[in-house]
Protein backbone atom coordinates (compact mmCIF):
# COMPACT_ATOMS: atom_id res chain seq x y z
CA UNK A 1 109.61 135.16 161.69
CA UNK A 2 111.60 136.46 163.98
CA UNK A 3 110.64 138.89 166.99
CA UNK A 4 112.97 142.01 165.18
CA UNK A 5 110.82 141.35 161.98
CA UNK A 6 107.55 141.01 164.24
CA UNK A 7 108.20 144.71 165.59
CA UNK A 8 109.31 146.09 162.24
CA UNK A 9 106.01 144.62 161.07
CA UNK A 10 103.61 145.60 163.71
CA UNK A 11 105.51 149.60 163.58
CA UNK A 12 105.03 149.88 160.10
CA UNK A 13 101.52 149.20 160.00
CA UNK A 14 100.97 151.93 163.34
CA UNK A 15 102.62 154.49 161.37
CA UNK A 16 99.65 156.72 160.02
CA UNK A 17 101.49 157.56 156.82
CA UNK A 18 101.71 153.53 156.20
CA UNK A 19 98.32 153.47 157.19
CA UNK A 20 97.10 155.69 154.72
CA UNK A 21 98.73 154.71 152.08
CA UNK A 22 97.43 151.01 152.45
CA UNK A 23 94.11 152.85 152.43
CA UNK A 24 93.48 151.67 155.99
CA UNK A 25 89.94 152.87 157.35
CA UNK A 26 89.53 153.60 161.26
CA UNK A 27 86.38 153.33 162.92
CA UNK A 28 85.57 157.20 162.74
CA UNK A 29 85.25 156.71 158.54
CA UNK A 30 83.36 153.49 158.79
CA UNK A 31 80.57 154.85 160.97
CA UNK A 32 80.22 158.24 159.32
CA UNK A 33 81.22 157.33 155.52
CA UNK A 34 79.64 154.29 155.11
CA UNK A 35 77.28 153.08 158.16
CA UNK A 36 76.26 156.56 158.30
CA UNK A 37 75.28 156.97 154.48
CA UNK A 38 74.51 153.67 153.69
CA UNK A 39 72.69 151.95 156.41
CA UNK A 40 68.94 153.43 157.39
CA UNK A 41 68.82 152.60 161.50
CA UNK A 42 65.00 150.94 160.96
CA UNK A 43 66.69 148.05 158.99
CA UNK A 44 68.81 147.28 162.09
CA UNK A 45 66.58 144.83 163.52
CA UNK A 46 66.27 142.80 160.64
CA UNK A 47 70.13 141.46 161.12
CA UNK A 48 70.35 142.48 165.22
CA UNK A 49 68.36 139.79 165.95
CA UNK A 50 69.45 136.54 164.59
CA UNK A 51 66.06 135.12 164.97
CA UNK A 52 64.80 137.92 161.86
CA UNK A 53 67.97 137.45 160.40
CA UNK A 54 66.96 133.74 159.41
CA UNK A 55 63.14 134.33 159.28
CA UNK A 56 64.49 136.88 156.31
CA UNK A 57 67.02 134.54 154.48
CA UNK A 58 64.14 131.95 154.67
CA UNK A 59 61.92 134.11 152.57
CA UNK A 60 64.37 135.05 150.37
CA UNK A 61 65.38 131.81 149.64
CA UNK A 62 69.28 131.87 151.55
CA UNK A 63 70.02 128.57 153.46
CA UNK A 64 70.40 129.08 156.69
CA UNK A 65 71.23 126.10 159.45
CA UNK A 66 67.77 124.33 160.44
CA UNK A 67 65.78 126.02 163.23
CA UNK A 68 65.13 123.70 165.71
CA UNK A 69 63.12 125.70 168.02
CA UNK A 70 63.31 128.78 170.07
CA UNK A 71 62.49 129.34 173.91
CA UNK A 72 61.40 132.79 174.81
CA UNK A 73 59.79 133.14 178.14
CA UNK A 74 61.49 131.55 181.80
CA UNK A 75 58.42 128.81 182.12
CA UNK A 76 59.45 127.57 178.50
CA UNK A 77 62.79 126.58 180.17
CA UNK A 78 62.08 123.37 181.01
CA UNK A 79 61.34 122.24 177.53
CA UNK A 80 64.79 122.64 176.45
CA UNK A 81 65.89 118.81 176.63
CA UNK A 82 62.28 118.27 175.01
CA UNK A 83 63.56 120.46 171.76
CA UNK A 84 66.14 119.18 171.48
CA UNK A 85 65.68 115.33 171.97
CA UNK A 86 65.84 114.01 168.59
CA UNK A 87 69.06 116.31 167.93
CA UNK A 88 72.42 114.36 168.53
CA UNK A 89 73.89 118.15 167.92
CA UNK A 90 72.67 121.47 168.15
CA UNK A 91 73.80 124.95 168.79
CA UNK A 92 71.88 127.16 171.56
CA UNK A 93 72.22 131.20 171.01
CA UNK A 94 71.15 134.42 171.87
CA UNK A 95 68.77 136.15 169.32
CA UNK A 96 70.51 139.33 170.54
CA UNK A 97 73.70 138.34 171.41
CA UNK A 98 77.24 139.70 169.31
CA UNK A 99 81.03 138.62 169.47
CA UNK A 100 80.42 134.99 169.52
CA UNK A 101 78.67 136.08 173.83
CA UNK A 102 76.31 133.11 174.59
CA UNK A 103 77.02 130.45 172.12
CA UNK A 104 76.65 127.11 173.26
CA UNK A 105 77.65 124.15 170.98
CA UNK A 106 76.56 120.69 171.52
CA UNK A 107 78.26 118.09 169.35
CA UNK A 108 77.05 114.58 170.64
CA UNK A 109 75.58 112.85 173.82
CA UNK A 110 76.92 110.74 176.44
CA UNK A 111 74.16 108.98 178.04
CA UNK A 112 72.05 111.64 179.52
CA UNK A 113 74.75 114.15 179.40
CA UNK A 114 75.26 116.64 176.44
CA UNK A 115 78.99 116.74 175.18
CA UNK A 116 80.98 120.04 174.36
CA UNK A 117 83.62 120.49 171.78
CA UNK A 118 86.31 120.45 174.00
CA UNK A 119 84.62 117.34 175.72
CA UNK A 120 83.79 118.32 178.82
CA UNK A 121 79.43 116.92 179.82
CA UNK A 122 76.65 119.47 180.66
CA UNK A 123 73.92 118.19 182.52
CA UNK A 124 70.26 119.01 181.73
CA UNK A 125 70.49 121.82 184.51
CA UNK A 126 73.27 123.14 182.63
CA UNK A 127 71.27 123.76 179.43
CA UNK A 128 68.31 125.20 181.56
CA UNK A 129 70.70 127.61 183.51
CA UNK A 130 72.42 128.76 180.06
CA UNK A 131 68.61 129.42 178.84
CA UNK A 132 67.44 131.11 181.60
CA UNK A 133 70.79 133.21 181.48
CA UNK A 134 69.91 134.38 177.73
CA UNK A 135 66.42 134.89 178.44
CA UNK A 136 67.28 137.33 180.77
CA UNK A 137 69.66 139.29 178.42
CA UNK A 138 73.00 138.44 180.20
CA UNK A 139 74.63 138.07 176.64
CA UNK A 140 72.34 140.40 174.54
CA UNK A 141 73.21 144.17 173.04
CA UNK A 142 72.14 146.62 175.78
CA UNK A 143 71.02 143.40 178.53
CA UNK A 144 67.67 143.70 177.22
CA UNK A 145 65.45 140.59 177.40
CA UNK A 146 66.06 138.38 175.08
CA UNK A 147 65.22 134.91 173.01
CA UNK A 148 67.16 131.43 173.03
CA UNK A 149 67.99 129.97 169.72
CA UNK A 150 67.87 126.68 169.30
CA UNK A 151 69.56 125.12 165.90
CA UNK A 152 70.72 122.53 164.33
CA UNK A 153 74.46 122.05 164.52
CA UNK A 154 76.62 122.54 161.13
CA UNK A 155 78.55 119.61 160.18
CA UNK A 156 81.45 121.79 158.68
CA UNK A 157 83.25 121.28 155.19
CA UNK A 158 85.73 118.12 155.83
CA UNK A 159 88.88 119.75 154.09
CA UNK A 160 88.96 122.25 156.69
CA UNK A 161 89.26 119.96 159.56
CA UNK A 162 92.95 120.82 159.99
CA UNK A 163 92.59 124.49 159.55
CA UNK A 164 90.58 124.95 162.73
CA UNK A 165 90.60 123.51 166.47
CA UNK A 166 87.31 122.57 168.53
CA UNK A 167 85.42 124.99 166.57
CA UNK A 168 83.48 125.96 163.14
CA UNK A 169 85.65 127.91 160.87
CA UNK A 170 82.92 130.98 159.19
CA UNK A 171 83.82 133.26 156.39
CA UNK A 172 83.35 136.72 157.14
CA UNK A 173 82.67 138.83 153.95
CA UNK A 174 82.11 142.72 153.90
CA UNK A 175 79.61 143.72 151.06
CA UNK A 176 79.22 147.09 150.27
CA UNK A 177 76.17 148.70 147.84
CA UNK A 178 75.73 144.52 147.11
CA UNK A 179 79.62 144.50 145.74
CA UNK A 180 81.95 141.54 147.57
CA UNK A 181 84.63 143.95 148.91
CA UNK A 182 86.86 141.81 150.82
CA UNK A 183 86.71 138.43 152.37
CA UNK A 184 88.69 136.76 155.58
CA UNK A 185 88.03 132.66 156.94
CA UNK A 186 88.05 132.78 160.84
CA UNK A 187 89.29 129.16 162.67
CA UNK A 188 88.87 128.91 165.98
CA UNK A 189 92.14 127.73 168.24
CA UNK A 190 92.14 126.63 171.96
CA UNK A 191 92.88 130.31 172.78
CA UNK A 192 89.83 131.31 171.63
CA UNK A 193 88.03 128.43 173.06
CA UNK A 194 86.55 126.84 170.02
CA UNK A 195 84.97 130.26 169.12
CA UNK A 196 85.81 131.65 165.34
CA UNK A 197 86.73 135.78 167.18
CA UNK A 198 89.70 137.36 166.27
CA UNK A 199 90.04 138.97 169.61
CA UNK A 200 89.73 136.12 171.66
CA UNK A 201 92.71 134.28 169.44
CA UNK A 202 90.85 132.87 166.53
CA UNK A 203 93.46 133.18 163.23
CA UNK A 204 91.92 135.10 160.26
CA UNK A 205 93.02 134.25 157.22
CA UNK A 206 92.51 136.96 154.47
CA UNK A 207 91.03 135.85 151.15
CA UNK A 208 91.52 136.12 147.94
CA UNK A 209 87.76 137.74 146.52
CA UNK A 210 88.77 136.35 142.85
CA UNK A 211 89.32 132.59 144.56
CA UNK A 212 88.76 132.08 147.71
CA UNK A 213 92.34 130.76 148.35
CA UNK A 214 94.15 132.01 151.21
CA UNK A 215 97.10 135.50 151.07
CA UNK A 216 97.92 135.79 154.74
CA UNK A 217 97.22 134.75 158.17
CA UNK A 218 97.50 136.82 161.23
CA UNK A 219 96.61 135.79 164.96
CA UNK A 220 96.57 138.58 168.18
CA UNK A 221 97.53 141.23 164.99
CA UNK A 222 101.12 139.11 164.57
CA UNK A 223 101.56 136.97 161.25
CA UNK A 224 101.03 133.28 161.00
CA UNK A 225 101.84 130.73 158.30
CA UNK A 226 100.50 127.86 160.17
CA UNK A 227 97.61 126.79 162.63
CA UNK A 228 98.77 126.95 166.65
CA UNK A 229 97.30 124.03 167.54
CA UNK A 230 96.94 121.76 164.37
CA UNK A 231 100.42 122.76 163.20
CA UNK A 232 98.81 122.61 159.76
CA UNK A 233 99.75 124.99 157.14
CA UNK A 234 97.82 128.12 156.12
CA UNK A 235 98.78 128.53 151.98
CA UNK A 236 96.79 125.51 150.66
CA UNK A 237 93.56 126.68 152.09
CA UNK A 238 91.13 126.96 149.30
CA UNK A 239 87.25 127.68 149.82
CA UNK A 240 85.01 125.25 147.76
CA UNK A 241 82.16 126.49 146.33
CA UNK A 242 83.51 129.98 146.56
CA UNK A 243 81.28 131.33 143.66
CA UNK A 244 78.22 130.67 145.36
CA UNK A 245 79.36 131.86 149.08
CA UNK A 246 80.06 134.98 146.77
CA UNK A 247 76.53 134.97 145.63
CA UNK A 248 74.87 134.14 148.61
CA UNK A 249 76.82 137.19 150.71
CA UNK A 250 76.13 139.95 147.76
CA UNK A 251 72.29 138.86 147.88
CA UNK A 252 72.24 140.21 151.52
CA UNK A 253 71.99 143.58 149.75
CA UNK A 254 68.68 142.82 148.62
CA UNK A 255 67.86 140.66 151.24
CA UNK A 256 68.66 143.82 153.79
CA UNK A 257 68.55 146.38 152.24
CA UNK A 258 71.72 147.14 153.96
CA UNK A 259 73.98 148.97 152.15
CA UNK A 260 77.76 148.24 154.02
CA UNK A 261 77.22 145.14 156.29
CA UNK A 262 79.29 141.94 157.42
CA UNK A 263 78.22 138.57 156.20
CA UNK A 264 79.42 135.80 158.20
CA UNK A 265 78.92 132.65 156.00
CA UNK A 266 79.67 128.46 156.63
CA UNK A 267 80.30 125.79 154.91
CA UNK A 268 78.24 123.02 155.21
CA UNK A 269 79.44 119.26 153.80
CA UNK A 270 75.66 118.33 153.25
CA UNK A 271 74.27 121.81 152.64
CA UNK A 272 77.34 123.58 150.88
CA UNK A 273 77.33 127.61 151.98
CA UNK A 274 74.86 128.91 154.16
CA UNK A 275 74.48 132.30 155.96
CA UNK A 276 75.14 132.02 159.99
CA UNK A 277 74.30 135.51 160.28
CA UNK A 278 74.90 139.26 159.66
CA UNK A 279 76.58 142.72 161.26
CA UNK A 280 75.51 146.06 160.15
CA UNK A 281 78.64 147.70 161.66
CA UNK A 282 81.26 144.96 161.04
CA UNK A 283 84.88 144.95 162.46
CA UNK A 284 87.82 146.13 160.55
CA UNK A 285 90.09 143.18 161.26
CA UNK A 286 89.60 142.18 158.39
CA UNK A 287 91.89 144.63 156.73
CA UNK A 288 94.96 143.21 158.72
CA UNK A 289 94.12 139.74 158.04
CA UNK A 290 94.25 141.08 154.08
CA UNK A 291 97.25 143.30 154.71
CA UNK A 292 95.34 145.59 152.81
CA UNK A 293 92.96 148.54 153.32
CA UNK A 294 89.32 148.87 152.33
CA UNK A 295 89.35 152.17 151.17
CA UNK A 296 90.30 151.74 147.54
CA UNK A 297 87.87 149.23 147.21
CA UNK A 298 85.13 150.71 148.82
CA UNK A 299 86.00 154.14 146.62
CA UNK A 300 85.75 152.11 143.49
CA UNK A 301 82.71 150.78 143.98
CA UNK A 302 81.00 154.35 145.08
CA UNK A 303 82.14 155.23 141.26
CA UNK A 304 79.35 152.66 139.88
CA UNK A 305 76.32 153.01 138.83
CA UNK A 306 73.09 151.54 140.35
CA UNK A 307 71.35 148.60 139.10
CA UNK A 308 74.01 145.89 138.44
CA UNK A 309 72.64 142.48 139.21
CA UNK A 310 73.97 140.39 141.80
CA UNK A 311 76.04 138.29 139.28
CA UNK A 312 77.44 141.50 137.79
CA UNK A 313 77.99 142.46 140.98
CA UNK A 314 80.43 139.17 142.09
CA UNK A 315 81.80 139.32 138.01
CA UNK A 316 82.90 142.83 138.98
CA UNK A 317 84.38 142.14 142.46
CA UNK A 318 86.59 139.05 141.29
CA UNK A 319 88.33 140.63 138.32
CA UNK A 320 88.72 143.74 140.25
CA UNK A 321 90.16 142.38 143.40
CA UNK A 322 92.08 140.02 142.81
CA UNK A 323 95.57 139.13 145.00
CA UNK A 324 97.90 136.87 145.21
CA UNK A 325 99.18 135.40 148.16
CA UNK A 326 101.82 136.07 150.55
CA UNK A 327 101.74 132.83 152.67
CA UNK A 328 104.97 130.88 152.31
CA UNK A 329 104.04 127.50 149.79
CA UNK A 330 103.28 124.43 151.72
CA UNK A 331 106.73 122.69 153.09
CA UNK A 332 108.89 125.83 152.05
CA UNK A 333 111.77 126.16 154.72
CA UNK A 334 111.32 130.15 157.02
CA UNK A 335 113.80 132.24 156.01
């Protein structure tokens, strides 16, 4: 695409009139409209902290990636490398933390030393000084004190190796009154340093609710066909086991109690879909990643009744909103 086309594109969607009539929703609607109306403030802590969040999903019977252990005062510090000894891989994370803030993957070991994604070694003293640094709320909402994490790392889906760089690729899905509204995959790049967050350069792929297959791609808000650093294609990405990611995400509503919310799902090669974790005021990236607005959908689904069952609930959203894709086909030649 050239840069001409790249203006005309990022204009038309700034005009408010074009805005509109995609049924583009700013931030002012979503926290009045539907975060407002539809999520009570005492459920907050139930998907703030990630810790509840998979204490929850456990109950209610939602895989979740294996707790290894968590580490919640400064003296419990030094049994980091302890935890985590009979772990090849493992994932260390604020309880409190949002945006991807305090993450720390582990994929292997080197001897004594713990290797990163990218490659580089962390020492023990490393691990211990990233604790200690979430413990005392350096990543968390507010700084408030907070918990380390500890789990087990997720040995993502094998066809989406090329669709993502030094990094797992989630599934964000927005699910309002239990409905699947709309849908994006996230894949981390080097910009974004492994991390699956649009606004550190992760690409987000909108998807298609009825299939999981992929319409667009769009990186820093500019289109994309293709991955920046794997150079692979964006049009033959296809979710597996989409029907019961669709499941798992709509179940939240019951699980929550939640009525709008983000579910950020993975895709596991031993354990299929599981739930990483959950937003009660998600983003609204996701609507350029789509190229399409929420509103409509989100209108629709205020017009139903109460009381569908989760399976009605995904029937409903698949027929409903379905898309096709506007990704060139794999090896087409640019215009």
């Amino acid at each position: 695409m050239s840069s001409v086309s790249l203006l005309d594109w990022a204009l038309a969607w700034t005009r408010p009139g074009r805005l509109r009539a995609k049924g583009i929703i700013g931030m002012n609607r979503r926290n009045i409209r539907y975060i407002g109306r539809y999520n009570d403030r005492r459920l907050y802590p139930l998907v703030d902290d990630k810790l509840q969040t998979k204490l929850l999903a456990e109950r209610h019977g939602i895989t979740t990636p294996a707790l290894i252990g968590t580490v919640t005062t400064q003296f419990g510090v030094k049994r980091v490398a302890e935890l985590v000894a009979g772990s090849a891989g493992f994932v260390i994370k604020p309880a409190k933390g949002s945006g991807g803030k305090g993450i720390l993957v582990i994929e292997g070991r080197a001897g004594e030393a713990y290797v990163k994604p990218s490659g580089a070694l962390l020492g023990r003293e490393d691990l211990e000084r990233h604790v200690s640094n979430i413990l005392s709320g350096l990543y968390s909402l507010g700084g408030s004190p907070d918990v380390a994490v500890i789990e087990d790392l997720i040995h993502f889906e094998e066809s989406l190796t090329e669709y993502t760089y030094e990094g797992v690729p989630d599934i964000r899905v927005i699910v309002f009154r239990g409905y699947p509204v709309m849908a994006m995959m996230r894949l981390s790049t080097a910009a974004s340093d492994g991390k699956a967050n649009l606004h550190q350069g992760a690409v987000g792929v909108g998807l298609d609710i009825a299939t999981g297959t992929a319409l667009r791609g769009v990186q820093f808000d500019r289109p994309r066909a293709s991955h920046p650093d794997t150079g692979h294609e964006l049009a033959s990405l296809r979710i597996p086991e989409w029907d019961t990611l669709l499941t798992l995400a709509a179940s939240c509503y019951e699980m929550t109690g939640l009525g709008y919310l983000g579910t950020d799902m993975v895709l596991d090669r031993r354990h299929g879909p599981m739930l990483l974790e959950l937003n009660a005021r998600p983003g609204l990236a996701i609507q350029m990643a789509n190229g399409e607005g929420l509103r409509r959908r989100l209108d629709l689904i205020e017009r139903q009744p109460a009381g569908a069952s989760v399976s009605e609930r995904v029937a409903f959203a698949r027929q409903h909103f379905a898309r096709r894709s506007e990704l060139p086909e794999p090896g087409a030649v640019p215009a």
